[in-house]
C-alpha atoms as a PDB file:
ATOM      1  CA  UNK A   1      -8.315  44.277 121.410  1.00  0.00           C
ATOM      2  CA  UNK A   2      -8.517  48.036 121.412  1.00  0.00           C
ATOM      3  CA  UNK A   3      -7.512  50.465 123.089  1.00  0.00           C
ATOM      4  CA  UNK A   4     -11.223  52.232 123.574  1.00  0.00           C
ATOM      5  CA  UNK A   5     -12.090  48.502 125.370  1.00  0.00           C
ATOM      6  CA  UNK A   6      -9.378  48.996 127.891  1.00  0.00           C
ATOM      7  CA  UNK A   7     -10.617  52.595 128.740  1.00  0.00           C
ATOM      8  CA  UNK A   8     -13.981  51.488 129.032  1.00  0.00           C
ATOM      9  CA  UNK A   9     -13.070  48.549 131.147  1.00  0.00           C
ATOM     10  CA  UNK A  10     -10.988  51.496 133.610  1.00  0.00           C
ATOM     11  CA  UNK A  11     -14.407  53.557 133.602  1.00  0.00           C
ATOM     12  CA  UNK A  12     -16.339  50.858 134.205  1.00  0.00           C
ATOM     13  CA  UNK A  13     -14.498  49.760 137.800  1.00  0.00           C
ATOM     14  CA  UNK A  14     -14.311  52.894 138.444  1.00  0.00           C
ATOM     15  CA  UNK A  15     -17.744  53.657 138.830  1.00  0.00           C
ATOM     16  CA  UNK A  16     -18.967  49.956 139.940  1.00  0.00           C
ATOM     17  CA  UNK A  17     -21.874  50.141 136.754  1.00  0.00           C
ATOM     18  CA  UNK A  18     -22.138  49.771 133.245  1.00  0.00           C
ATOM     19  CA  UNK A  19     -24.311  52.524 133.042  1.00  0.00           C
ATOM     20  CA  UNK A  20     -22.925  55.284 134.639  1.00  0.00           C
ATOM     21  CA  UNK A  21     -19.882  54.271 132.891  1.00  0.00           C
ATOM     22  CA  UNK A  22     -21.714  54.961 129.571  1.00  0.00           C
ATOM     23  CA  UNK A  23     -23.456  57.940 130.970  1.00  0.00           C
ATOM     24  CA  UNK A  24     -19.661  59.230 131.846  1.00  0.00           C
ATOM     25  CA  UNK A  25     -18.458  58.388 128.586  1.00  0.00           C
ATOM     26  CA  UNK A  26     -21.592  60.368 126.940  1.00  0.00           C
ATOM     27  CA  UNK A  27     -22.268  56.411 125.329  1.00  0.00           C
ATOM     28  CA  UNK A  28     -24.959  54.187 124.942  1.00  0.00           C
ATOM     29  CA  UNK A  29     -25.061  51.260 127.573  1.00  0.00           C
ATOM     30  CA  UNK A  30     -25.447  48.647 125.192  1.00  0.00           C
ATOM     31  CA  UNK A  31     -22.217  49.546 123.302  1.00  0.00           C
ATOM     32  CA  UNK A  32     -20.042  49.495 126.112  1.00  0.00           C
ATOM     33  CA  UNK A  33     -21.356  46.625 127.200  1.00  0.00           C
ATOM     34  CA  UNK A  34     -21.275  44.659 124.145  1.00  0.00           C
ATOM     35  CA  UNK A  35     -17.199  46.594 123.632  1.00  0.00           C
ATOM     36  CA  UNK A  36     -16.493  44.390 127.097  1.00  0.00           C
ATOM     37  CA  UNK A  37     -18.313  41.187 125.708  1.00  0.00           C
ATOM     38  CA  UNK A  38     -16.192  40.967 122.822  1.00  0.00           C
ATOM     39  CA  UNK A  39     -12.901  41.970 124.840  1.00  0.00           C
ATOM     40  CA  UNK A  40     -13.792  39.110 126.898  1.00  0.00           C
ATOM     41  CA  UNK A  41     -14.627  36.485 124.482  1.00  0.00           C
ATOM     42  CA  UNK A  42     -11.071  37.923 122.405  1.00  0.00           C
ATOM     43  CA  UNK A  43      -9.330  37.405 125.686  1.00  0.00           C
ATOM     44  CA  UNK A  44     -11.119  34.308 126.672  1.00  0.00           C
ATOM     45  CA  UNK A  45     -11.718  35.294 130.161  1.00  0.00           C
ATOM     46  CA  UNK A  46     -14.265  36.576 131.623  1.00  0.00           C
ATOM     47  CA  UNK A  47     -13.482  40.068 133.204  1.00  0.00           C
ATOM     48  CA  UNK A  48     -16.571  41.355 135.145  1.00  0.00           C
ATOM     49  CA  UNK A  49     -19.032  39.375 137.431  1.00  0.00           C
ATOM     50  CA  UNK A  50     -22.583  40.753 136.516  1.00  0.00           C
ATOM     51  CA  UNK A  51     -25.009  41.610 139.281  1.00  0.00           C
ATOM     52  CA  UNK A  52     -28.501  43.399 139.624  1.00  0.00           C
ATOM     53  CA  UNK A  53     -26.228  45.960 142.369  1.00  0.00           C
ATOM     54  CA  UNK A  54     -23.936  46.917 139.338  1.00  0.00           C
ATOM     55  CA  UNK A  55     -20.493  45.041 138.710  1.00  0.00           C
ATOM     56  CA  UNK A  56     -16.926  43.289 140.173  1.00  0.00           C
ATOM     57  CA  UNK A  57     -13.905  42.139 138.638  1.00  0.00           C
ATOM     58  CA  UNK A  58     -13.453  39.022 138.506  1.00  0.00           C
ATOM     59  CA  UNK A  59     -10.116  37.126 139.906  1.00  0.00           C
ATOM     60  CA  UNK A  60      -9.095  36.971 135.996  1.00  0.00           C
ATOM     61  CA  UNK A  61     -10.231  41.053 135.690  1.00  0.00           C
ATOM     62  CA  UNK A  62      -8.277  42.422 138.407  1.00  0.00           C
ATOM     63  CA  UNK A  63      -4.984  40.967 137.144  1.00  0.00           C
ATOM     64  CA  UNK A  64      -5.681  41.785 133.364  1.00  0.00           C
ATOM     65  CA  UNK A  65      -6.810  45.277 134.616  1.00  0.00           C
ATOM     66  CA  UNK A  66      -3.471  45.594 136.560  1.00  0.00           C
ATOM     67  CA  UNK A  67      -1.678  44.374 132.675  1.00  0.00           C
ATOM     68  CA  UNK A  68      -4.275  46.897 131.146  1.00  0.00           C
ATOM     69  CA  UNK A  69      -3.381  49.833 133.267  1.00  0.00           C
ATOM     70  CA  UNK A  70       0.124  49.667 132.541  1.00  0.00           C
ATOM     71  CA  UNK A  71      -0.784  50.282 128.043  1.00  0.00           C
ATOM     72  CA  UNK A  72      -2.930  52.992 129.276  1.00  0.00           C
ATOM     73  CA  UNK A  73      -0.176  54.557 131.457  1.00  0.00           C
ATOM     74  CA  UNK A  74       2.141  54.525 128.404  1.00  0.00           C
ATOM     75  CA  UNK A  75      -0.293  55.808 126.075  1.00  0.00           C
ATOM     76  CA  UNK A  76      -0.938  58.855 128.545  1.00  0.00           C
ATOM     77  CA  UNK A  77       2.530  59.394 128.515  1.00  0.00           C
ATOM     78  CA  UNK A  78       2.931  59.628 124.547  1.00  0.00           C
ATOM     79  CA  UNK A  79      -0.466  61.936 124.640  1.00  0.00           C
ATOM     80  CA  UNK A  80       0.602  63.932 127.188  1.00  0.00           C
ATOM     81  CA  UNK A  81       4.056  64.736 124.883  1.00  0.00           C
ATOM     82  CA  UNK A  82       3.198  64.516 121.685  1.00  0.00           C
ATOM     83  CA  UNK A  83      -0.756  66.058 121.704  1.00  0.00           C
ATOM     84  CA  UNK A  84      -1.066  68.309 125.029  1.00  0.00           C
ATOM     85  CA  UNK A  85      -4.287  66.239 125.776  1.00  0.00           C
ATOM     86  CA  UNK A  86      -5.946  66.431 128.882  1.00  0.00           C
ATOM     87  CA  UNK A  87      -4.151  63.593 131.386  1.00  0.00           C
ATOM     88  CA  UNK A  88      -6.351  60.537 132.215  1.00  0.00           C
ATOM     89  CA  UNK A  89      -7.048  59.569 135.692  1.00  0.00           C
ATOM     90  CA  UNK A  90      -4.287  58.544 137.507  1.00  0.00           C
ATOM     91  CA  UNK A  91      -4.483  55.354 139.618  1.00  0.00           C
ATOM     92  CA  UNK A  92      -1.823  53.660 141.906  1.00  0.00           C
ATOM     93  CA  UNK A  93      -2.312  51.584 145.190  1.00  0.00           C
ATOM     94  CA  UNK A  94       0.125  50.607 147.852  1.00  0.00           C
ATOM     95  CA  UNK A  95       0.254  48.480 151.012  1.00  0.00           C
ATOM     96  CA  UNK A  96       2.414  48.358 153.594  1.00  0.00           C
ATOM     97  CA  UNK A  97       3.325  47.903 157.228  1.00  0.00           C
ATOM     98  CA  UNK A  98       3.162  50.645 159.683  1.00  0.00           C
ATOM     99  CA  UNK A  99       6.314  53.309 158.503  1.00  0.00           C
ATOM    100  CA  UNK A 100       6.234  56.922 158.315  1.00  0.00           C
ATOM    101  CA  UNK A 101       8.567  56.878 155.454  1.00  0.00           C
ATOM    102  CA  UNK A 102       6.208  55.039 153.142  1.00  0.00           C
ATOM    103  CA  UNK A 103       3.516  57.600 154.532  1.00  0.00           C
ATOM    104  CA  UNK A 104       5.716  60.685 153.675  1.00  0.00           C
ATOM    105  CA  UNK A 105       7.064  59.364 149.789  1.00  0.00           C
ATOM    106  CA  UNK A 106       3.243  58.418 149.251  1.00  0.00           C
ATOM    107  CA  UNK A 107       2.363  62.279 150.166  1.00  0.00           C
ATOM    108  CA  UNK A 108       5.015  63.327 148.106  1.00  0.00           C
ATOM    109  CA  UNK A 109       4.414  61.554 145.179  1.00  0.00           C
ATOM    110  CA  UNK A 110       0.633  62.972 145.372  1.00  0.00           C
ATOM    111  CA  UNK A 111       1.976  66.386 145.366  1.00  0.00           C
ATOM    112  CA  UNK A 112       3.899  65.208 141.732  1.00  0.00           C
ATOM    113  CA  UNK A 113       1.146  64.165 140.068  1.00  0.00           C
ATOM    114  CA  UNK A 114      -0.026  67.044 137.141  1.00  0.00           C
ATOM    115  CA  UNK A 115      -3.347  66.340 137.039  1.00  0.00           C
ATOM    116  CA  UNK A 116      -6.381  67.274 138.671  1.00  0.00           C
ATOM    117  CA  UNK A 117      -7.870  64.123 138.800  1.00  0.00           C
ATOM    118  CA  UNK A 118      -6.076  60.496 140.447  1.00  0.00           C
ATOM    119  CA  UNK A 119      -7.201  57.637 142.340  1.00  0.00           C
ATOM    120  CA  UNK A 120      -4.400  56.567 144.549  1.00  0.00           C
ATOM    121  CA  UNK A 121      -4.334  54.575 147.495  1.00  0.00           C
ATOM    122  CA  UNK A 122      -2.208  53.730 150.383  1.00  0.00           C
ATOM    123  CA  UNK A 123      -3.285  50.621 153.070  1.00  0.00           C
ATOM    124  CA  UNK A 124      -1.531  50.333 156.155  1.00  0.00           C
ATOM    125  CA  UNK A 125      -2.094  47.219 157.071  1.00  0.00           C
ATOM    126  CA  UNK A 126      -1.616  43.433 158.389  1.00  0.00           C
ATOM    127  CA  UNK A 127       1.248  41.483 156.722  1.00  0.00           C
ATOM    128  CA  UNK A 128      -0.972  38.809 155.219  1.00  0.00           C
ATOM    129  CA  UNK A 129      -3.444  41.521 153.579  1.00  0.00           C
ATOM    130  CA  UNK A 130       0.336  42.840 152.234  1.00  0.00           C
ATOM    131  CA  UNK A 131      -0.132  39.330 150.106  1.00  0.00           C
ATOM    132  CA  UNK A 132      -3.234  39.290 149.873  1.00  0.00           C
ATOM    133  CA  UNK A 133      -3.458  42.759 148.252  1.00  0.00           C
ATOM    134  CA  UNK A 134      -0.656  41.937 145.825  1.00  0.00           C
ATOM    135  CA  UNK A 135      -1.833  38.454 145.124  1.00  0.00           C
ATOM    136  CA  UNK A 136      -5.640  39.944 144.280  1.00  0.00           C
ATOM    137  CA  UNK A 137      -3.589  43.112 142.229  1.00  0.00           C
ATOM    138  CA  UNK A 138      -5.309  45.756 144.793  1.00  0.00           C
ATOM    139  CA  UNK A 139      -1.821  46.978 145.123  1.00  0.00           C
ATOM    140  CA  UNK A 140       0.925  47.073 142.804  1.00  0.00           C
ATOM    141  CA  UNK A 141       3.362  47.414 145.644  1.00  0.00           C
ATOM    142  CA  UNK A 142       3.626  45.823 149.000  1.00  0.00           C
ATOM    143  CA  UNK A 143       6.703  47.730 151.942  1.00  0.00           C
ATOM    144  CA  UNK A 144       7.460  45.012 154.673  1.00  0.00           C
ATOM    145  CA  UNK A 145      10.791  44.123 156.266  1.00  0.00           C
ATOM    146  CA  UNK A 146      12.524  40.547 156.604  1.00  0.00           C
ATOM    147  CA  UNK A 147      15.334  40.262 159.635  1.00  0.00           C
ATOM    148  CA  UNK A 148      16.932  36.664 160.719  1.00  0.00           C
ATOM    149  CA  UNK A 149      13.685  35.234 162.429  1.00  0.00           C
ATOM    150  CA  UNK A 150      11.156  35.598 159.868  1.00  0.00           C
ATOM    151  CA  UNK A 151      13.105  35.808 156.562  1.00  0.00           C
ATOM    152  CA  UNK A 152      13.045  31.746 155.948  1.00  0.00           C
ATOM    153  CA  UNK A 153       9.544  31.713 156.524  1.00  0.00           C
ATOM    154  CA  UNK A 154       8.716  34.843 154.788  1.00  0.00           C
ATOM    155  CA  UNK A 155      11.014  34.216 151.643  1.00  0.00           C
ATOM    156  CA  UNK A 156       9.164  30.693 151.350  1.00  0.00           C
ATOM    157  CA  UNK A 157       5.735  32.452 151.517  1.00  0.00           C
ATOM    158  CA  UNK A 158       6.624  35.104 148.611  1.00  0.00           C
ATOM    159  CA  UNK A 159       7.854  31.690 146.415  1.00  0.00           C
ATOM    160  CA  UNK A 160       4.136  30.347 146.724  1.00  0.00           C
ATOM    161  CA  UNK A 161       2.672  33.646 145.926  1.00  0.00           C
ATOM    162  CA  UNK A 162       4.536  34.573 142.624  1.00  0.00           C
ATOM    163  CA  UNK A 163       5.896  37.483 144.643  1.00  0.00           C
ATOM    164  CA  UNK A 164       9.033  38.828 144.779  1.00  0.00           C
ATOM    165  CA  UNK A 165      10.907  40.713 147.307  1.00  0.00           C
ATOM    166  CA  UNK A 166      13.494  43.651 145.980  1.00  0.00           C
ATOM    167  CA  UNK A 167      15.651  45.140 149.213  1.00  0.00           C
ATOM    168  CA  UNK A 168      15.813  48.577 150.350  1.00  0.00           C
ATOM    169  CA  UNK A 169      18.266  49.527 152.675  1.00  0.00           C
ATOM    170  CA  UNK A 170      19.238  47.604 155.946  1.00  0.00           C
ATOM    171  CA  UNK A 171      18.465  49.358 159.566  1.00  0.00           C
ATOM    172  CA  UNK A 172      19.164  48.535 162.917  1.00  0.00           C
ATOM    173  CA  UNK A 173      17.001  47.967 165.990  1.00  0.00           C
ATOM    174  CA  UNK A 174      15.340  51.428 167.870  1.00  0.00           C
ATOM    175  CA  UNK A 175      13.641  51.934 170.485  1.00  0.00           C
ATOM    176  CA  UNK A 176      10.983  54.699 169.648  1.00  0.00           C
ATOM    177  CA  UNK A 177       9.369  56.313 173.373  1.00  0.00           C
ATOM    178  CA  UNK A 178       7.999  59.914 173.546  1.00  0.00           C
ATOM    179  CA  UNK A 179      10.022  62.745 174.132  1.00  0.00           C
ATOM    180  CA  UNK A 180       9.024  62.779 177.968  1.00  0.00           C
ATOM    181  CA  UNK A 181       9.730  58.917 178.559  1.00  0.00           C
ATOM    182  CA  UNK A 182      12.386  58.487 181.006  1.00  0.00           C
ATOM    183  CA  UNK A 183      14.153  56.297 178.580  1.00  0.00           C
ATOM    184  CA  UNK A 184      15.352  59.205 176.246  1.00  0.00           C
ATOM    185  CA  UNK A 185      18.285  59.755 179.383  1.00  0.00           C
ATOM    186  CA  UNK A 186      20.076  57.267 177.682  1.00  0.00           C
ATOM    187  CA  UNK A 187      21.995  57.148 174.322  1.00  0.00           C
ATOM    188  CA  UNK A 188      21.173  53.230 173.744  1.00  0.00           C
ATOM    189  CA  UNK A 189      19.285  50.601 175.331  1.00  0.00           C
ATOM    190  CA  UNK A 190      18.967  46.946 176.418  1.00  0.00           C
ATOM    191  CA  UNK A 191      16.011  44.851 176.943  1.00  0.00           C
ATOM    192  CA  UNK A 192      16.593  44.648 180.579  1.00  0.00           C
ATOM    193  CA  UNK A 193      15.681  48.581 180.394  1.00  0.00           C
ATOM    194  CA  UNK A 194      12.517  47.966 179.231  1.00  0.00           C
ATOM    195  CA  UNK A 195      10.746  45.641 181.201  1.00  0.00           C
ATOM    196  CA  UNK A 196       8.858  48.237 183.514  1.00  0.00           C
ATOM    197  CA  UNK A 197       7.297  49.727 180.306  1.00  0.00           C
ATOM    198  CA  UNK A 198       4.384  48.715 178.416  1.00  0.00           C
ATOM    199  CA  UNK A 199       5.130  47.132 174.984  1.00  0.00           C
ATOM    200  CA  UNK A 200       3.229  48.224 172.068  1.00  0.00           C
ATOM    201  CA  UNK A 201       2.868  46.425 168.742  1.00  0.00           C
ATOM    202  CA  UNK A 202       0.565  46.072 165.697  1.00  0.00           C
ATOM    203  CA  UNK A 203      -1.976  43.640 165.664  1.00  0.00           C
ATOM    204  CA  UNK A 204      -2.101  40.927 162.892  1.00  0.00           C
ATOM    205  CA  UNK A 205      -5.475  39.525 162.793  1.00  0.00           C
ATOM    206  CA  UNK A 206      -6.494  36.573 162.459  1.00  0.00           C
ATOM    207  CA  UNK A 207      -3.190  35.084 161.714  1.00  0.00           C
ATOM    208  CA  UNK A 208      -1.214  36.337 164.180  1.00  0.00           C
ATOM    209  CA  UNK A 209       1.792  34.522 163.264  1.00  0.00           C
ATOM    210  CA  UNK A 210       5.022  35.424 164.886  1.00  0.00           C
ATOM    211  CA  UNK A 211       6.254  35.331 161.678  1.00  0.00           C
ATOM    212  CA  UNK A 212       3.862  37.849 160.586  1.00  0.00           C
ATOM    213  CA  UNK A 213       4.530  40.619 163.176  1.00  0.00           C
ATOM    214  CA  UNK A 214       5.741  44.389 162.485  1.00  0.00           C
ATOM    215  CA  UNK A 215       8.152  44.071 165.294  1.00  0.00           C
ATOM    216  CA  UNK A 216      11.349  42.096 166.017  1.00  0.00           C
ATOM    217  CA  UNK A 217      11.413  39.714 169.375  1.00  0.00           C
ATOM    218  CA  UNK A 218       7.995  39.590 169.371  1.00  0.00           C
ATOM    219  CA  UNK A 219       8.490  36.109 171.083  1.00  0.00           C
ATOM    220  CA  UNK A 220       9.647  37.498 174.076  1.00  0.00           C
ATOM    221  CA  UNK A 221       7.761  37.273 176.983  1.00  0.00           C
ATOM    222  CA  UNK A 222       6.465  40.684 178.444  1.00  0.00           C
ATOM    223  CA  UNK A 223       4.643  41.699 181.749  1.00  0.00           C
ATOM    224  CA  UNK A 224       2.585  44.844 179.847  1.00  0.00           C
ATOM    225  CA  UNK A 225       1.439  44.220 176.059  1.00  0.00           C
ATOM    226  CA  UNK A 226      -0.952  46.305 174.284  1.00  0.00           C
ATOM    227  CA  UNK A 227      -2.160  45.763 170.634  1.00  0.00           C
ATOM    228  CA  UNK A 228      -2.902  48.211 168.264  1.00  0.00           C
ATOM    229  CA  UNK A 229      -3.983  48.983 164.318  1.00  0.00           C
ATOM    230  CA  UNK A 230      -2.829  52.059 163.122  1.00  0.00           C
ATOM    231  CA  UNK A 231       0.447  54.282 164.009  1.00  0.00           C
ATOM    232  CA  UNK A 232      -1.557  57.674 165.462  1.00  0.00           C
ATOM    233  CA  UNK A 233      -2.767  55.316 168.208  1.00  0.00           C
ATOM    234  CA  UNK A 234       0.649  53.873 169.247  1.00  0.00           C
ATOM    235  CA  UNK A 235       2.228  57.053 168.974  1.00  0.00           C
ATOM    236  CA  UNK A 236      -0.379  58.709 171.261  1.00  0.00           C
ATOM    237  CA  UNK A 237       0.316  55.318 173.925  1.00  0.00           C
ATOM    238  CA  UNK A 238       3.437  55.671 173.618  1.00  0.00           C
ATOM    239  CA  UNK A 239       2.617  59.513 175.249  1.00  0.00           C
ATOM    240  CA  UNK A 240       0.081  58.840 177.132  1.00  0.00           C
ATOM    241  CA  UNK A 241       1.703  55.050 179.154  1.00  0.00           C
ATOM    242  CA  UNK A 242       5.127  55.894 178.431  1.00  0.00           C
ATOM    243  CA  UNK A 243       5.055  52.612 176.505  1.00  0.00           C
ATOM    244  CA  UNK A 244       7.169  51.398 173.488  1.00  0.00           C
ATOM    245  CA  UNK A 245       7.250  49.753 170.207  1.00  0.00           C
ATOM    246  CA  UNK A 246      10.856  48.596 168.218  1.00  0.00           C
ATOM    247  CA  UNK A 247      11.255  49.581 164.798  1.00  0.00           C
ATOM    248  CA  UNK A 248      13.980  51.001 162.067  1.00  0.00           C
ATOM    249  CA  UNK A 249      14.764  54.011 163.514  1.00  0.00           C
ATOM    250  CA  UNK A 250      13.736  56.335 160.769  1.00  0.00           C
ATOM    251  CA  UNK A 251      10.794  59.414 162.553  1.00  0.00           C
ATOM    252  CA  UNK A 252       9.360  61.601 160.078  1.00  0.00           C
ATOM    253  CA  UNK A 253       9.033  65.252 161.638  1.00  0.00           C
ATOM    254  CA  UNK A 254       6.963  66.387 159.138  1.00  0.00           C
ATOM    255  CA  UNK A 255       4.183  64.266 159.565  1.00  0.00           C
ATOM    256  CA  UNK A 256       3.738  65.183 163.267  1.00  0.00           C
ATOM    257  CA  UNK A 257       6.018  62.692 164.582  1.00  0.00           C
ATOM    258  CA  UNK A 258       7.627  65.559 167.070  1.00  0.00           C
ATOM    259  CA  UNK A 259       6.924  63.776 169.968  1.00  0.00           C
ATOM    260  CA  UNK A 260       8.234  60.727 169.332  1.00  0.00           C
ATOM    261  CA  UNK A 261      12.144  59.732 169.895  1.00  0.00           C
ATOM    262  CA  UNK A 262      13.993  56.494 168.495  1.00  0.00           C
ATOM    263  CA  UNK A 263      17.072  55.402 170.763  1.00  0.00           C
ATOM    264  CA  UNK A 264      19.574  52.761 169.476  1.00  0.00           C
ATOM    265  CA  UNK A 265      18.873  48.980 170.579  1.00  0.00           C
ATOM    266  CA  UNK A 266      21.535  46.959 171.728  1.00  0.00           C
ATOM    267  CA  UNK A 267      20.243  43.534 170.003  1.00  0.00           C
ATOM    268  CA  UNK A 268      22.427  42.090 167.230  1.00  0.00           C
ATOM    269  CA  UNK A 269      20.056  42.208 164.802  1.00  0.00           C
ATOM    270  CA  UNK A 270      19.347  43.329 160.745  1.00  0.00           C
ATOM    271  CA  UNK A 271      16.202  44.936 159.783  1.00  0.00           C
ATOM    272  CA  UNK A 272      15.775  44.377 155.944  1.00  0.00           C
ATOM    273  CA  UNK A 273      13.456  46.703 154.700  1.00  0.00           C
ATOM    274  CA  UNK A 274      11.627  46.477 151.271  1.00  0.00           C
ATOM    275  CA  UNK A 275       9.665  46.263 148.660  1.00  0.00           C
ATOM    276  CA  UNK A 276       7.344  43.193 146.779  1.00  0.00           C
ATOM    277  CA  UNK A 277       5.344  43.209 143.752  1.00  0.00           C
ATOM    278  CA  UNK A 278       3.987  40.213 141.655  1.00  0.00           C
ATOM    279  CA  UNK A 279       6.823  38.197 139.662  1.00  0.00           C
ATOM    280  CA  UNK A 280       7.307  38.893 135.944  1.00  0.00           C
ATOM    281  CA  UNK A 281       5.121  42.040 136.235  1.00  0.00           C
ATOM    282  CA  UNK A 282       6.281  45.268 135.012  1.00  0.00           C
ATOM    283  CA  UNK A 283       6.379  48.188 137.378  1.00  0.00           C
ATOM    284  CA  UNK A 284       4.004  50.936 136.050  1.00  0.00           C
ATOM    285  CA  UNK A 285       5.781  54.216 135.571  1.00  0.00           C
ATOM    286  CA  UNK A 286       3.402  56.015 138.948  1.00  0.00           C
ATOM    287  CA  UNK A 287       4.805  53.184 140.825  1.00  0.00           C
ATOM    288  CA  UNK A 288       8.536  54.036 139.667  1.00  0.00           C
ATOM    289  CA  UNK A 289       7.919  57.300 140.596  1.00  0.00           C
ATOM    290  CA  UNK A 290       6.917  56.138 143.640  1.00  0.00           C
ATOM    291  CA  UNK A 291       9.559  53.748 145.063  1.00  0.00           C
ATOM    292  CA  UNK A 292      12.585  56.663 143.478  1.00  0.00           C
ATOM    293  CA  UNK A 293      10.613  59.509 146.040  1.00  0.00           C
ATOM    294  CA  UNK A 294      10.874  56.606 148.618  1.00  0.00           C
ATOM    295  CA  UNK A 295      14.432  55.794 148.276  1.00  0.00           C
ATOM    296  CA  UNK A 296      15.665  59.655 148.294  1.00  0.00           C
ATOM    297  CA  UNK A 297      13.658  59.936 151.960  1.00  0.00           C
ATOM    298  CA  UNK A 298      15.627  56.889 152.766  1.00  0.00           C
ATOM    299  CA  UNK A 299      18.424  58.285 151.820  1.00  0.00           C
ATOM    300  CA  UNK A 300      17.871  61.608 153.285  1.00  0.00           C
ATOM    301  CA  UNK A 301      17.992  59.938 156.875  1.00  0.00           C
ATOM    302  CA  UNK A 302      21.484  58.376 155.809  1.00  0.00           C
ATOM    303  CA  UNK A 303      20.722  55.025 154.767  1.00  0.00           C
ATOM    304  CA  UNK A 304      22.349  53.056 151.829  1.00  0.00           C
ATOM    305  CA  UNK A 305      20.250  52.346 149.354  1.00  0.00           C
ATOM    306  CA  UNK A 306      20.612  48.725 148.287  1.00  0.00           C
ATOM    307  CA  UNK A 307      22.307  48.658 144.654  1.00  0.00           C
ATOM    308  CA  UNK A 308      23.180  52.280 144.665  1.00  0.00           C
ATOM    309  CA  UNK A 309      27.032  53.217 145.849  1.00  0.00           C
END
């Protein structure tokens, strides 16, 4: 194996086609075809399905290119110290449940990055395409949160993945209305306070699994529900009906949450928030990076950090 394969492999993804590949990499199409051929027959595995359209990763090529990715990391690292070389493309992908706090670290970490040129991605999205991401090495990272309904359930679906679930920092139950809801006249609130308002959660899909939602009691029984996808549309509902969703507790300002207020809970209940990645795998260093920029914006809210006094 060499290291030129592994680059071309990257290139080749990248740009969905042998050819342009080569044409990037000022190559003939041939040789960086036949480069891939013998990685793949060196690796036994076959890395790339072949098509008239251009080409895919394979089940087997997405996890070796997640392995891959992590040599070329380091090697950009020693190139970057040692022979002021121009930085390679950086590439990083992360999904997650609906939190402004993964939104704001992800922004952040963008703003860190010394190079001109990255590839980074951030899904909010369903819990199961959370595993599902992970499982097909889309992401290197999945943020969710566990509590004492769906932790059982949840800890016995990471075991049957190969995933494994690293705490954060535990948070308890808010209440997040808009600024104008009558609700903010009150310093906490109890269940029986909400029942006039509409209740606003994220829809899971096909599996919509109790198990499996973004929001804790979501087996109670409500007069006014309302299902959404993304957080810009429950924030503006939560304007525009007065309605409400229950979450952590943590609002980010900066990323034009203004409007928005969370108000204590009175539920005895633990949030656990955190983070999953595949089991045995290595963190690349951007993904380090990553969850250290999203544990200081924890922390700057006033949380404890799990393992961190």
């Amino acid at each position: 194996m060499r290291l030129e394969q592994l680059l071309y492999l990257e290139k080749i993804v990248e740009k969905g086609s042998i050819n342009e590949a080569a044409k990037e990499l000022f190559l003939t199409q041939p040789s960086i075809s036949n480069a891939i051929k013998e990685l793949e027959s060196e690796m036994g595995v076959q890395l790339l399905l072949r098509n008239p359209r251009g080409v895919t990763l394979t089940e087997e090529g997405r996890e070796f290119l997640a392995y891959s990715r992590q040599i070329l990391d380091q090697v950009n690292l020693l190139e970057e110290k040692y022979k002021n070389k121009q930085l390679r493309k950086q590439a990083f992908s992360v999904s997650a449940q609906h939190y402004a706090f993964v939104v704001h670290a992800f922004v952040e970490l963008i703003h860190s990055v010394d190079t001109d040129e990255y590839s980074f991605t951030l899904r909010e999205t369903e819990t199961e395409n959370i595993f599902n991401d992970l499982t097909s090495f889309r992401s290197e990272l999945g943020i969710l949160y566990l509590n004492s309904f769906n932790k059982q359930v949840m800890t016995k679906l990471f075991k049957e993945k190969n995933l494994v679930f690293t705490p954060l920092f535990d948070a308890k139950p808010h209440v997040f209305v808009s600024r104008d809801n009558p609700l903010t006249q009150k310093k906490s609130l109890t269940l029986e306070d909400l029942e006039d308002y509409p209740y606003l959660s994220y829809e899971q899909g096909e599996n919509n699994s109790f198990y499996f939602s973004e929001e804790i009691l979501s087996t109670l029984v409500r007069k006014m529900n309302v299902q959404v996808s993304d957080r810009a549309t429950i924030f503006n509902l939560m304007v525009g009906l007065n309605g409400y969703t229950i979450s952590s507790g943590i609002i980010s300002s900066e990323l034009n949450d203004d409007k928005i207020v969370a108000i204590p809970l009175e539920y005895d209940d633990t949030i656990t928030l955190g983070w999953l990645t595949q089991k045995q795998k290595e963190l690349s260093p951007i993904a380090r990076s990553y969850l250290t920029m999203l544990k200081n914006h924890i922390k700057g809210f006033g949380f404890e950090i799990y393992g961190e006094e």
